[in-house]
PDB file of N, CA and C in Angstrom:
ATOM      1  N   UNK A   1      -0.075  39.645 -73.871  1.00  0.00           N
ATOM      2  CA  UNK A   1      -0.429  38.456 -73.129  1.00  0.00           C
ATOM      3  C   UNK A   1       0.068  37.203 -73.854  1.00  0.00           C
ATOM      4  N   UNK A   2       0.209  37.396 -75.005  1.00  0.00           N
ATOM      5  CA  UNK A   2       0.629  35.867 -75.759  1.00  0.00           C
ATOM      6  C   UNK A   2       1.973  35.506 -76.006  1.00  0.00           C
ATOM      7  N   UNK A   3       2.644  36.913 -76.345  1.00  0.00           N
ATOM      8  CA  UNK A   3       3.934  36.767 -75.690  1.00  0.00           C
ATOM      9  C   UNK A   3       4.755  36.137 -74.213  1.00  0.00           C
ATOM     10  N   UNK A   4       3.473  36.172 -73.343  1.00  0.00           N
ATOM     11  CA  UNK A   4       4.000  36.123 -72.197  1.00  0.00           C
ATOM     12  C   UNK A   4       3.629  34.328 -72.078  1.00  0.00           C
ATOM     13  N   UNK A   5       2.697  34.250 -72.886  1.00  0.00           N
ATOM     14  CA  UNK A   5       2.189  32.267 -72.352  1.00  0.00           C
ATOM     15  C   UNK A   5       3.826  31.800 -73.484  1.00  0.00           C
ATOM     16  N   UNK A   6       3.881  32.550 -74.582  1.00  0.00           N
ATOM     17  CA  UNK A   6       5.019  31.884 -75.301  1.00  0.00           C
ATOM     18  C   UNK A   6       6.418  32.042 -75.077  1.00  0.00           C
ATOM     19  N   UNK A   7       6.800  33.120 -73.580  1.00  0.00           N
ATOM     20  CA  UNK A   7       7.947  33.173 -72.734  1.00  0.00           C
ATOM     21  C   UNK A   7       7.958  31.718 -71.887  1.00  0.00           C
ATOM     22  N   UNK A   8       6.344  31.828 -71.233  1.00  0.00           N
ATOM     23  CA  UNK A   8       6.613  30.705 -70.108  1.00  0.00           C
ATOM     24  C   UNK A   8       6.457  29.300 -70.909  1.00  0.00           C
ATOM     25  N   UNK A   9       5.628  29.026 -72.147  1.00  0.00           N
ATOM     26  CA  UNK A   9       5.776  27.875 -72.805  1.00  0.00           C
ATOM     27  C   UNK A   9       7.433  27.516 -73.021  1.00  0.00           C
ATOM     28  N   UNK A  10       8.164  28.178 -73.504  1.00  0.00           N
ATOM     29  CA  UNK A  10       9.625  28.588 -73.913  1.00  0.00           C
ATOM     30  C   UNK A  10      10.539  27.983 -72.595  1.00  0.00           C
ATOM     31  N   UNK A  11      10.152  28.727 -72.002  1.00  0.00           N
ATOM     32  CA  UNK A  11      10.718  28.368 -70.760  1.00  0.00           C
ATOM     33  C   UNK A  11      11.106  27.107 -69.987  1.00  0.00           C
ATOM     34  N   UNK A  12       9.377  26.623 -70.080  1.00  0.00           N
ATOM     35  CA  UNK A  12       9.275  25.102 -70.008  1.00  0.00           C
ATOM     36  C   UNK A  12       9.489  23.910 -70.437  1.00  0.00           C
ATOM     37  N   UNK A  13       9.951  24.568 -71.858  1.00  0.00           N
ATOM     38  CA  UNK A  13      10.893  23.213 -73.029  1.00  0.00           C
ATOM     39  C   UNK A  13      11.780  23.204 -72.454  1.00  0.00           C
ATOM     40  N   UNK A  14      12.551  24.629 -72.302  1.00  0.00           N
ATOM     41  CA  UNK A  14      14.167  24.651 -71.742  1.00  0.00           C
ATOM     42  C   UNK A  14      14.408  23.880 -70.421  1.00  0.00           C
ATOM     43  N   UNK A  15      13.740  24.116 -69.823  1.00  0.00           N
ATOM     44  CA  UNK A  15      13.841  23.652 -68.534  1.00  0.00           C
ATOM     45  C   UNK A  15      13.576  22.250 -67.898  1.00  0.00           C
ATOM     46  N   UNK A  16      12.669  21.355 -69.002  1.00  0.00           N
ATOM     47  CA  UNK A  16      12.308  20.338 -68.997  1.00  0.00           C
ATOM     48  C   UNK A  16      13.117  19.172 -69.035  1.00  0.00           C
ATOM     49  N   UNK A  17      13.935  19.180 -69.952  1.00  0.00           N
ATOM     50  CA  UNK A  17      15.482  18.527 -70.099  1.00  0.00           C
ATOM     51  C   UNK A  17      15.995  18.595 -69.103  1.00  0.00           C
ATOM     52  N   UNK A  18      16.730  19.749 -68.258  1.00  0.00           N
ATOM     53  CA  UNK A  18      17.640  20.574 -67.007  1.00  0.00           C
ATOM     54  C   UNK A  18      16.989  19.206 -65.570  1.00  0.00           C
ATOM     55  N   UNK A  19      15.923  19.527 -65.886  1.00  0.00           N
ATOM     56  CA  UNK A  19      14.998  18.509 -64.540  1.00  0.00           C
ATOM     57  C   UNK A  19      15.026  17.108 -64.822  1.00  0.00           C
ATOM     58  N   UNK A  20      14.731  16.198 -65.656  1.00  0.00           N
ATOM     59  CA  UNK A  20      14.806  15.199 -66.185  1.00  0.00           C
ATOM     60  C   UNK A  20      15.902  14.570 -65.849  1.00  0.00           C
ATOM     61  N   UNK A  21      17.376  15.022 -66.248  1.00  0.00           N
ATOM     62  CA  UNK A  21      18.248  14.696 -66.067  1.00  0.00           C
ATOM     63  C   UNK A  21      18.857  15.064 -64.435  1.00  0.00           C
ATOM     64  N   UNK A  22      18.341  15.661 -63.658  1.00  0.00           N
ATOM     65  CA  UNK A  22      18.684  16.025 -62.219  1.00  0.00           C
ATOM     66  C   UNK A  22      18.615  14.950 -61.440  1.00  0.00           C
ATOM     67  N   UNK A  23      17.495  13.845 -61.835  1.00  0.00           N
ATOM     68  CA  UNK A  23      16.698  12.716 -61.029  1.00  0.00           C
ATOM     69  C   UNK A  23      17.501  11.960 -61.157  1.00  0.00           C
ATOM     70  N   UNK A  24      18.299  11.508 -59.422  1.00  0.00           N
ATOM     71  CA  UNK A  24      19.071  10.281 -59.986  1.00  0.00           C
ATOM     72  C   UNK A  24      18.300   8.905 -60.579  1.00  0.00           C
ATOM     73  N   UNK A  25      18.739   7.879 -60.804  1.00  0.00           N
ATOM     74  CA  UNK A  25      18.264   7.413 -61.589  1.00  0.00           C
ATOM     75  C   UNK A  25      17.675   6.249 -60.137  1.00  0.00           C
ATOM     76  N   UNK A  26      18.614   5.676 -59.313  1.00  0.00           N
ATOM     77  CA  UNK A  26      18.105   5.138 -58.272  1.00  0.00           C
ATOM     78  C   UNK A  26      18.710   5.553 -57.064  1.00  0.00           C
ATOM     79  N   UNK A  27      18.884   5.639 -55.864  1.00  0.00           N
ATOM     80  CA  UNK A  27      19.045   5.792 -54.635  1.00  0.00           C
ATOM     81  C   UNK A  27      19.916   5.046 -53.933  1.00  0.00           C
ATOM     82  N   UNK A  28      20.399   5.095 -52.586  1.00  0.00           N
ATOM     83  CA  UNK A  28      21.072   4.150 -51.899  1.00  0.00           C
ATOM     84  C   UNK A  28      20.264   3.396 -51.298  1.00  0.00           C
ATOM     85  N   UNK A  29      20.134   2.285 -51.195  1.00  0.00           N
ATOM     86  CA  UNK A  29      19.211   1.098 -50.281  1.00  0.00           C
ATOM     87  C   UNK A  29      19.865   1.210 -48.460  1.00  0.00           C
ATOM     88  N   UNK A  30      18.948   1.183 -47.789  1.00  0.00           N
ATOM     89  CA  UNK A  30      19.240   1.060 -46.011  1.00  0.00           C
ATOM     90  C   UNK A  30      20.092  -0.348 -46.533  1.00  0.00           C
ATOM     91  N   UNK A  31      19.959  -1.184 -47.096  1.00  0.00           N
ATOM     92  CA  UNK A  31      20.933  -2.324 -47.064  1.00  0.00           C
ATOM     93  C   UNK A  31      22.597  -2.433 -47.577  1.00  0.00           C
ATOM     94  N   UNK A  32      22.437  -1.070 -48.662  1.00  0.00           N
ATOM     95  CA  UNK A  32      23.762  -0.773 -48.882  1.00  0.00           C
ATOM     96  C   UNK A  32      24.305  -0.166 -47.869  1.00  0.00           C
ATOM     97  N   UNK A  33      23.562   0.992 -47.117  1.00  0.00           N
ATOM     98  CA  UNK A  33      24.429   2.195 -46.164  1.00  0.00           C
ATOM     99  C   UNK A  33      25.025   0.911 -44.833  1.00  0.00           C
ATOM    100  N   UNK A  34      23.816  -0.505 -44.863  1.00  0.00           N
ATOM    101  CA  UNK A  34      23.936  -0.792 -43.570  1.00  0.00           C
ATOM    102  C   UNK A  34      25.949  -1.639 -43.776  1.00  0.00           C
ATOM    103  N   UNK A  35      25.890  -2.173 -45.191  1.00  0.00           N
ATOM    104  CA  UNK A  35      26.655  -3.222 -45.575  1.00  0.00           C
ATOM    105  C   UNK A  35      27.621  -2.136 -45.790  1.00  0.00           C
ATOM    106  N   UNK A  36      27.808  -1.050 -45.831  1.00  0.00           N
ATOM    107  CA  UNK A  36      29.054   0.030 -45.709  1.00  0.00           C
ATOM    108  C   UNK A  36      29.477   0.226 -44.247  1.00  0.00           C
ATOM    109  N   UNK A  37      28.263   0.338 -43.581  1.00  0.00           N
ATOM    110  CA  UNK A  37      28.921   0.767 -41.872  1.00  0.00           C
ATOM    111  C   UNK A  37      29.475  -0.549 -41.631  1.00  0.00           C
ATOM    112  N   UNK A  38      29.209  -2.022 -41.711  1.00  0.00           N
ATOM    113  CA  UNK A  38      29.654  -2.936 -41.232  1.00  0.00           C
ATOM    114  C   UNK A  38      31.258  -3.071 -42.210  1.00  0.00           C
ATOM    115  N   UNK A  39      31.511  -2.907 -43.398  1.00  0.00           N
ATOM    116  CA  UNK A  39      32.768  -2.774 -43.650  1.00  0.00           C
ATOM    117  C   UNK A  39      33.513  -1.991 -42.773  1.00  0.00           C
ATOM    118  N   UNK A  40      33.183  -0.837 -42.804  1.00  0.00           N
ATOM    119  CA  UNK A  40      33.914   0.336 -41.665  1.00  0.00           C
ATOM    120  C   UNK A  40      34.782  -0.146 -40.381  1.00  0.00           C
ATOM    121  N   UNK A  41      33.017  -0.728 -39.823  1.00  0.00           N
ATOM    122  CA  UNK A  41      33.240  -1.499 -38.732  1.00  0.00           C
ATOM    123  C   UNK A  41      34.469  -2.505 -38.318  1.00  0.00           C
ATOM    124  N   UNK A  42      34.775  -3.169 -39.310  1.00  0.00           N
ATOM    125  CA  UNK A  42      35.163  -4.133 -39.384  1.00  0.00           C
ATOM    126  C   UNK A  42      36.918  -3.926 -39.952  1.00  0.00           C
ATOM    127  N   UNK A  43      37.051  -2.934 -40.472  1.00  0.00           N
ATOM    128  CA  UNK A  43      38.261  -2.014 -40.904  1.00  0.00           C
ATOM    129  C   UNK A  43      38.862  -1.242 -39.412  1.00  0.00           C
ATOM    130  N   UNK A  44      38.310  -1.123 -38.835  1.00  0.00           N
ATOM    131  CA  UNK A  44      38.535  -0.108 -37.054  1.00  0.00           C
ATOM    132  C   UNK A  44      37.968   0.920 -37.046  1.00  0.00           C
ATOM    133  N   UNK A  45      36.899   0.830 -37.428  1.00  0.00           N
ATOM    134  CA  UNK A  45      36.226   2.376 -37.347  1.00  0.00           C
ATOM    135  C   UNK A  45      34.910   2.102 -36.536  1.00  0.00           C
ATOM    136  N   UNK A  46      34.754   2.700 -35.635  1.00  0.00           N
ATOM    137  CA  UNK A  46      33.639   2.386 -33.939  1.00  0.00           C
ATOM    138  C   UNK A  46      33.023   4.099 -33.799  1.00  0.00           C
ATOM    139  N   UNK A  47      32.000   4.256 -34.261  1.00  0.00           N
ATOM    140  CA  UNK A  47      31.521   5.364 -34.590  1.00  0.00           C
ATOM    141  C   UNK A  47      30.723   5.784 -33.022  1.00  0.00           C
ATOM    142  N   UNK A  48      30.582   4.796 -31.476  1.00  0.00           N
ATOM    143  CA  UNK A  48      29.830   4.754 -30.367  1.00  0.00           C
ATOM    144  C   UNK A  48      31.032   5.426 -29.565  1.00  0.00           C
ATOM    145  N   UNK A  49      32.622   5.040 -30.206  1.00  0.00           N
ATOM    146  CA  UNK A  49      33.699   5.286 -29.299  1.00  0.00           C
ATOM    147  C   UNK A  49      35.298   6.088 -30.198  1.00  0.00           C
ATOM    148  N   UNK A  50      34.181   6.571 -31.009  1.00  0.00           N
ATOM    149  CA  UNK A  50      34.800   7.615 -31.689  1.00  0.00           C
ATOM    150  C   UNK A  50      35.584   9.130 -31.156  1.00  0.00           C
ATOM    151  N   UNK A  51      36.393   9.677 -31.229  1.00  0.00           N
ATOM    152  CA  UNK A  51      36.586  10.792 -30.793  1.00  0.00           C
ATOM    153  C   UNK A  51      36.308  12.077 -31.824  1.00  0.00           C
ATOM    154  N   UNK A  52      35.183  13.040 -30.888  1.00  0.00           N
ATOM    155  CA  UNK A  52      34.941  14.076 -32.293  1.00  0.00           C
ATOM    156  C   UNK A  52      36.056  14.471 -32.815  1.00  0.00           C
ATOM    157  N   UNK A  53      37.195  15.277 -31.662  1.00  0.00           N
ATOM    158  CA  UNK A  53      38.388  15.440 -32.231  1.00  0.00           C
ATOM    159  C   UNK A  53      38.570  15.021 -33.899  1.00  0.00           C
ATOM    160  N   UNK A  54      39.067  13.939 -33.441  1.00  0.00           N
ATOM    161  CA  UNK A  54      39.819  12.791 -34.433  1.00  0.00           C
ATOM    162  C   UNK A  54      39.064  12.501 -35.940  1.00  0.00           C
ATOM    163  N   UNK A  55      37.340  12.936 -35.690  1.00  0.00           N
ATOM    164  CA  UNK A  55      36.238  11.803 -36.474  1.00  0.00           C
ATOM    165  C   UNK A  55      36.971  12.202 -38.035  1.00  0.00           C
ATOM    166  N   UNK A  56      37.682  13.004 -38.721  1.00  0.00           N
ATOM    167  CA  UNK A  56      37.468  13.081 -40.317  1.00  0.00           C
ATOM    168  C   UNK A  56      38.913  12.036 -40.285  1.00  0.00           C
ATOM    169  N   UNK A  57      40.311  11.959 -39.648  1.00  0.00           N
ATOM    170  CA  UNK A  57      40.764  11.356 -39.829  1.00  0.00           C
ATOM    171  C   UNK A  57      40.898   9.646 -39.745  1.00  0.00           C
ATOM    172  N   UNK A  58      39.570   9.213 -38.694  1.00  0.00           N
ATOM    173  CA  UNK A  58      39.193   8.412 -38.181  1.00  0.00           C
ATOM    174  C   UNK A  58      38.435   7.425 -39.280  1.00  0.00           C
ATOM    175  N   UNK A  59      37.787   8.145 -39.814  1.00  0.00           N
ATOM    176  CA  UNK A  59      36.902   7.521 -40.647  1.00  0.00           C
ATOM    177  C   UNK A  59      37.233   7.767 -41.961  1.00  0.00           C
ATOM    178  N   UNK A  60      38.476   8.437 -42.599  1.00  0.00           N
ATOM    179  CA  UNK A  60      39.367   8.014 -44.047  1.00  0.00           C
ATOM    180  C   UNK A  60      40.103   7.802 -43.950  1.00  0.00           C
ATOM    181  N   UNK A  61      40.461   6.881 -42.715  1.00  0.00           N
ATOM    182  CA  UNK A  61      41.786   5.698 -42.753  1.00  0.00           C
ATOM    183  C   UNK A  61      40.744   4.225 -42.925  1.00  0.00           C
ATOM    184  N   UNK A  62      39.654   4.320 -41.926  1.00  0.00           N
ATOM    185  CA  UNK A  62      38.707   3.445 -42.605  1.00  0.00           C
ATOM    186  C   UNK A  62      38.433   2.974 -43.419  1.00  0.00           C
ATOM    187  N   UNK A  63      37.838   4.229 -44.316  1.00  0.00           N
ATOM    188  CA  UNK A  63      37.312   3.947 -45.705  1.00  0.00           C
ATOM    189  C   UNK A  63      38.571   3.644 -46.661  1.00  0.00           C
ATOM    190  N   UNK A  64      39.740   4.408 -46.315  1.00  0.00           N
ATOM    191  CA  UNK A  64      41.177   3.836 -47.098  1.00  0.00           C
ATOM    192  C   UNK A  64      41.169   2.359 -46.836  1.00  0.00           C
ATOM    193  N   UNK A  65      40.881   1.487 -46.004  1.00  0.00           N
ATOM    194  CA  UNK A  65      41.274   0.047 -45.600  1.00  0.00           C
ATOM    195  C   UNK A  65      40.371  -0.683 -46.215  1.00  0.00           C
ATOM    196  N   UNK A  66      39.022   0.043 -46.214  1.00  0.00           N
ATOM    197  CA  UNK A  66      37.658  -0.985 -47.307  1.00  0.00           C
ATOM    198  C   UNK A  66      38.082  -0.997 -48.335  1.00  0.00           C
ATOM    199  N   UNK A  67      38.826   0.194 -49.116  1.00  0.00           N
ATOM    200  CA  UNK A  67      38.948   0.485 -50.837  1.00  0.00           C
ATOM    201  C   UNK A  67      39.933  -0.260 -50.853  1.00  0.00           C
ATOM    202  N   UNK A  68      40.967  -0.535 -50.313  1.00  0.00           N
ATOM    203  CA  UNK A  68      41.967  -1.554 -50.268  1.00  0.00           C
ATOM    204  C   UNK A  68      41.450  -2.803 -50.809  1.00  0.00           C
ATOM    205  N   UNK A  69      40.762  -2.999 -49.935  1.00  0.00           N
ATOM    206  CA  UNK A  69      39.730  -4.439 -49.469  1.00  0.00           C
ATOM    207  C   UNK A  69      39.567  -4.768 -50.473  1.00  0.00           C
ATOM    208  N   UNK A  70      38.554  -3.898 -50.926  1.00  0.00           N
ATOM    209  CA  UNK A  70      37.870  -3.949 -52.443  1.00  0.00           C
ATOM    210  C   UNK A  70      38.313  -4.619 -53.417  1.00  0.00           C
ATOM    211  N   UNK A  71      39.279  -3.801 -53.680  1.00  0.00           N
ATOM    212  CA  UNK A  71      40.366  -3.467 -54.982  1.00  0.00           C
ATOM    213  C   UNK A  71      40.054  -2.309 -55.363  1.00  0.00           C
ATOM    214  N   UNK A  72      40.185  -2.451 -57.041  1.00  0.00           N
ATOM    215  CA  UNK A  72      39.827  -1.758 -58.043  1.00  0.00           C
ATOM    216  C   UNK A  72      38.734  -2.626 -58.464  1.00  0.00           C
ATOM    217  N   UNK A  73      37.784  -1.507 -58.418  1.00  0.00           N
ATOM    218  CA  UNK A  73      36.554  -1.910 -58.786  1.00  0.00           C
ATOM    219  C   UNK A  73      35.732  -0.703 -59.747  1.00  0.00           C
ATOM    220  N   UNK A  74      36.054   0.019 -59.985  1.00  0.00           N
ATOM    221  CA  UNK A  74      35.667   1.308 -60.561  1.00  0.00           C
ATOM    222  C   UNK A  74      35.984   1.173 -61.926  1.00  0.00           C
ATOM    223  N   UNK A  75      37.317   1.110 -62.577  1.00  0.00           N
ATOM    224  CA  UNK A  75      38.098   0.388 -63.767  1.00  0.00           C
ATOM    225  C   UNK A  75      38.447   2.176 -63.991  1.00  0.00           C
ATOM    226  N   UNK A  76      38.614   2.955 -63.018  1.00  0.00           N
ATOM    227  CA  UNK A  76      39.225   4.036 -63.354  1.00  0.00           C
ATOM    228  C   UNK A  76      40.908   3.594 -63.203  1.00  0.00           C
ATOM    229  N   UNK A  77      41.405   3.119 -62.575  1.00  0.00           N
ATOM    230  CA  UNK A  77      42.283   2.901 -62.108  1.00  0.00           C
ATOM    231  C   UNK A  77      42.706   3.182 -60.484  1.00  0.00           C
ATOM    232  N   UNK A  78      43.556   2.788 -59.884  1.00  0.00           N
ATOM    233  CA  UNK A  78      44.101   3.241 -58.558  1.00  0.00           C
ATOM    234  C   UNK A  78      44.352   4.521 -58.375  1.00  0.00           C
ATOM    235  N   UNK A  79      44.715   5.079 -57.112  1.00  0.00           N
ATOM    236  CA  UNK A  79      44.650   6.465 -56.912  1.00  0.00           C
ATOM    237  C   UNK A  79      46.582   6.998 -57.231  1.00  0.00           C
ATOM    238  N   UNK A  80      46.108   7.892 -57.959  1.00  0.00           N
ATOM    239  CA  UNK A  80      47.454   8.371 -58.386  1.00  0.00           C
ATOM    240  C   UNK A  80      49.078   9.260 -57.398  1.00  0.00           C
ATOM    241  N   UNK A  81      49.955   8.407 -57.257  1.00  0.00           N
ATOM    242  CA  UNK A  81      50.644   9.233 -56.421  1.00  0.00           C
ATOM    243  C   UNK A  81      51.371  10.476 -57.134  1.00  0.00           C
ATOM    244  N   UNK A  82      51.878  11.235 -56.304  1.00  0.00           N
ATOM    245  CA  UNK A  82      52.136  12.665 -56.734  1.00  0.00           C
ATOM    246  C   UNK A  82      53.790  12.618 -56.971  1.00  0.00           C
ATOM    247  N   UNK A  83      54.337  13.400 -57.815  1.00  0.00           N
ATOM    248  CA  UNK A  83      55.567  13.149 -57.994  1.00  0.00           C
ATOM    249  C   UNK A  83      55.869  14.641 -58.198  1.00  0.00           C
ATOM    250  N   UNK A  84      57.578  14.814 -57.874  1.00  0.00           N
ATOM    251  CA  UNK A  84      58.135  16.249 -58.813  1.00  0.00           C
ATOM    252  C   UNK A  84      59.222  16.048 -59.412  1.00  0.00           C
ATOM    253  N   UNK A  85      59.230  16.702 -60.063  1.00  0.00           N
ATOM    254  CA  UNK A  85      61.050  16.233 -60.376  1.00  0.00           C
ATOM    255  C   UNK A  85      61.807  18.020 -60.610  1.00  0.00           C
ATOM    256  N   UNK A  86      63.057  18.349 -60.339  1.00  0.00           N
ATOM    257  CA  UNK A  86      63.599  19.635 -60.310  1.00  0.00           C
ATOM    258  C   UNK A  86      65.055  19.237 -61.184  1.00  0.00           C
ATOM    259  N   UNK A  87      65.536  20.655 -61.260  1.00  0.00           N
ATOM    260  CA  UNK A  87      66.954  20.491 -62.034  1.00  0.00           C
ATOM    261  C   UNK A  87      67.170  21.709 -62.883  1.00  0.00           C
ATOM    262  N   UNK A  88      67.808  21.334 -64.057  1.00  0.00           N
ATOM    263  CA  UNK A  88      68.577  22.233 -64.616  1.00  0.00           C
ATOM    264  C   UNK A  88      68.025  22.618 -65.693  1.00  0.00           C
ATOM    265  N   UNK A  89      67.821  23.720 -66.588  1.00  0.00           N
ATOM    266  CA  UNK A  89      67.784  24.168 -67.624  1.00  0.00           C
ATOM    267  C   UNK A  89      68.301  23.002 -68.830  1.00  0.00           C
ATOM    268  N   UNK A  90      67.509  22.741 -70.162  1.00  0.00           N
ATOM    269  CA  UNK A  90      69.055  22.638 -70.787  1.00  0.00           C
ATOM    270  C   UNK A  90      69.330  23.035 -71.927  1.00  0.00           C
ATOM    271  N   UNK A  91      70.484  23.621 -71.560  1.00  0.00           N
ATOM    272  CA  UNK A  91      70.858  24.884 -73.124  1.00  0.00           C
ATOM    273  C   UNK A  91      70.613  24.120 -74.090  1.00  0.00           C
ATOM    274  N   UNK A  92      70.033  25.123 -75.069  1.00  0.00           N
ATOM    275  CA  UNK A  92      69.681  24.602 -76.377  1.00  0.00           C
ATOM    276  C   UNK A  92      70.726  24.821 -77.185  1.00  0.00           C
ATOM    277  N   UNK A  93      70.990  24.026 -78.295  1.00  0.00           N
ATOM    278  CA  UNK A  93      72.134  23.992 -78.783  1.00  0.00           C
ATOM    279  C   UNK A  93      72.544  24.844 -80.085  1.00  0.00           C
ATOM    280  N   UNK A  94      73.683  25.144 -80.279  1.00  0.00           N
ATOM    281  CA  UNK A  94      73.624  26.503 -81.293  1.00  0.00           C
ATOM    282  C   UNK A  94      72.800  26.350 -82.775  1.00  0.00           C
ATOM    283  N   UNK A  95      72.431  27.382 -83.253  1.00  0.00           N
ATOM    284  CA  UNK A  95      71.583  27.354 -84.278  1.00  0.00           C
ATOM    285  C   UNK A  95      72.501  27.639 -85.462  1.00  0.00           C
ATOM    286  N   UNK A  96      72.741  26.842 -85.974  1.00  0.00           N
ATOM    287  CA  UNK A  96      73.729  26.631 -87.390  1.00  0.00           C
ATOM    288  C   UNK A  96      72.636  27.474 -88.595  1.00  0.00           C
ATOM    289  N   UNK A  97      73.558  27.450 -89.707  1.00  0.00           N
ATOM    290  CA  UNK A  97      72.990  27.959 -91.280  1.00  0.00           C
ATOM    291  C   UNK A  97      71.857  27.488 -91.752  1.00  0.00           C
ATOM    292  N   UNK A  98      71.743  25.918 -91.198  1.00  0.00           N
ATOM    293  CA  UNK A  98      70.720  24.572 -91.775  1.00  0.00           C
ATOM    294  C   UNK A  98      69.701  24.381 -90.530  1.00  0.00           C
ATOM    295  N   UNK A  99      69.782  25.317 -89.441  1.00  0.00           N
ATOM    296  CA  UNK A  99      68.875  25.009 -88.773  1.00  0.00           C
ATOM    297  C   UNK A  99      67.434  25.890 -89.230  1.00  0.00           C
ATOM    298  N   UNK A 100      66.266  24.493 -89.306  1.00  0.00           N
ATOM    299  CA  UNK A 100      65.028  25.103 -89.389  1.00  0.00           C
ATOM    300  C   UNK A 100      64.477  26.785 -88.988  1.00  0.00           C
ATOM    301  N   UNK A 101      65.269  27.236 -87.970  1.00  0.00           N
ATOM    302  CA  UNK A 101      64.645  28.473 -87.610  1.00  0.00           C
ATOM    303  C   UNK A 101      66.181  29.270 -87.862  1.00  0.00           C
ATOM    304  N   UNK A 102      66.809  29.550 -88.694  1.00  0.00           N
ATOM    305  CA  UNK A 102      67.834  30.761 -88.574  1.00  0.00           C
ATOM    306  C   UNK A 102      67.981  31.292 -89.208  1.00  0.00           C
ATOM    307  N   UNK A 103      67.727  32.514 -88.640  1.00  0.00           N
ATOM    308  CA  UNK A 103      67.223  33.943 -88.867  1.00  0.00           C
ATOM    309  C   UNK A 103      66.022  34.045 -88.482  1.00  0.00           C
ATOM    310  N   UNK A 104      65.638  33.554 -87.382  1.00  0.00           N
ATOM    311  CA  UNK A 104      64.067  33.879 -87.107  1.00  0.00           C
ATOM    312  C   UNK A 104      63.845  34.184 -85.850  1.00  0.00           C
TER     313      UNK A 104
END
């Protein structure tokens, strides 16, 4: 039996931390969500004359036109474009007497 109160005591340290930190710290205010739909709004996004079709592309061209708006405001930086680049191999060049690796 005492093993078992000093499993669930055990338990409850561990777990105590895990919960603590779960709680955000504050919430969104009805005044923020309201002052987001009216950006939207105001970007072309009409959520009464929306098409379901359309709604995910509809509403992140939106939100693309507020973050615009914005700026940078995060201080992560802007969103990163994607690049590739292709081509050729390039031969490595012969390994002489004095090169670091020869014979290896």
């Amino acid at each position: 039996m005492k093993s078992f109160i000093r499993a669930v005591a055990l338990a409850a340290i561990i777990v105590a931390p895990v919960v603590s930190f779960a709680q955000p710290n504050s919430g969104v205010t009805r005044a923020q969500v309201r002052a987001e739909l009216v950006q939207l709004e105001k970007a072309g996004y009409n959520p009464a004359t929306a098409n379901p079709d359309d709604y995910p592309q509809n509403i992140q061209a939106a939100e693309a036109k507020v973050a615009i708006q914005n700026g940078d405001a995060s201080g992560y930086g802007s969103v990163a474009n994607g690049a590739s680049h292709s081509g050729n191999r390039v031969a490595a060049g012969p390994t002489g007497p004095h090169s670091t690796y020869f014979g290896n």
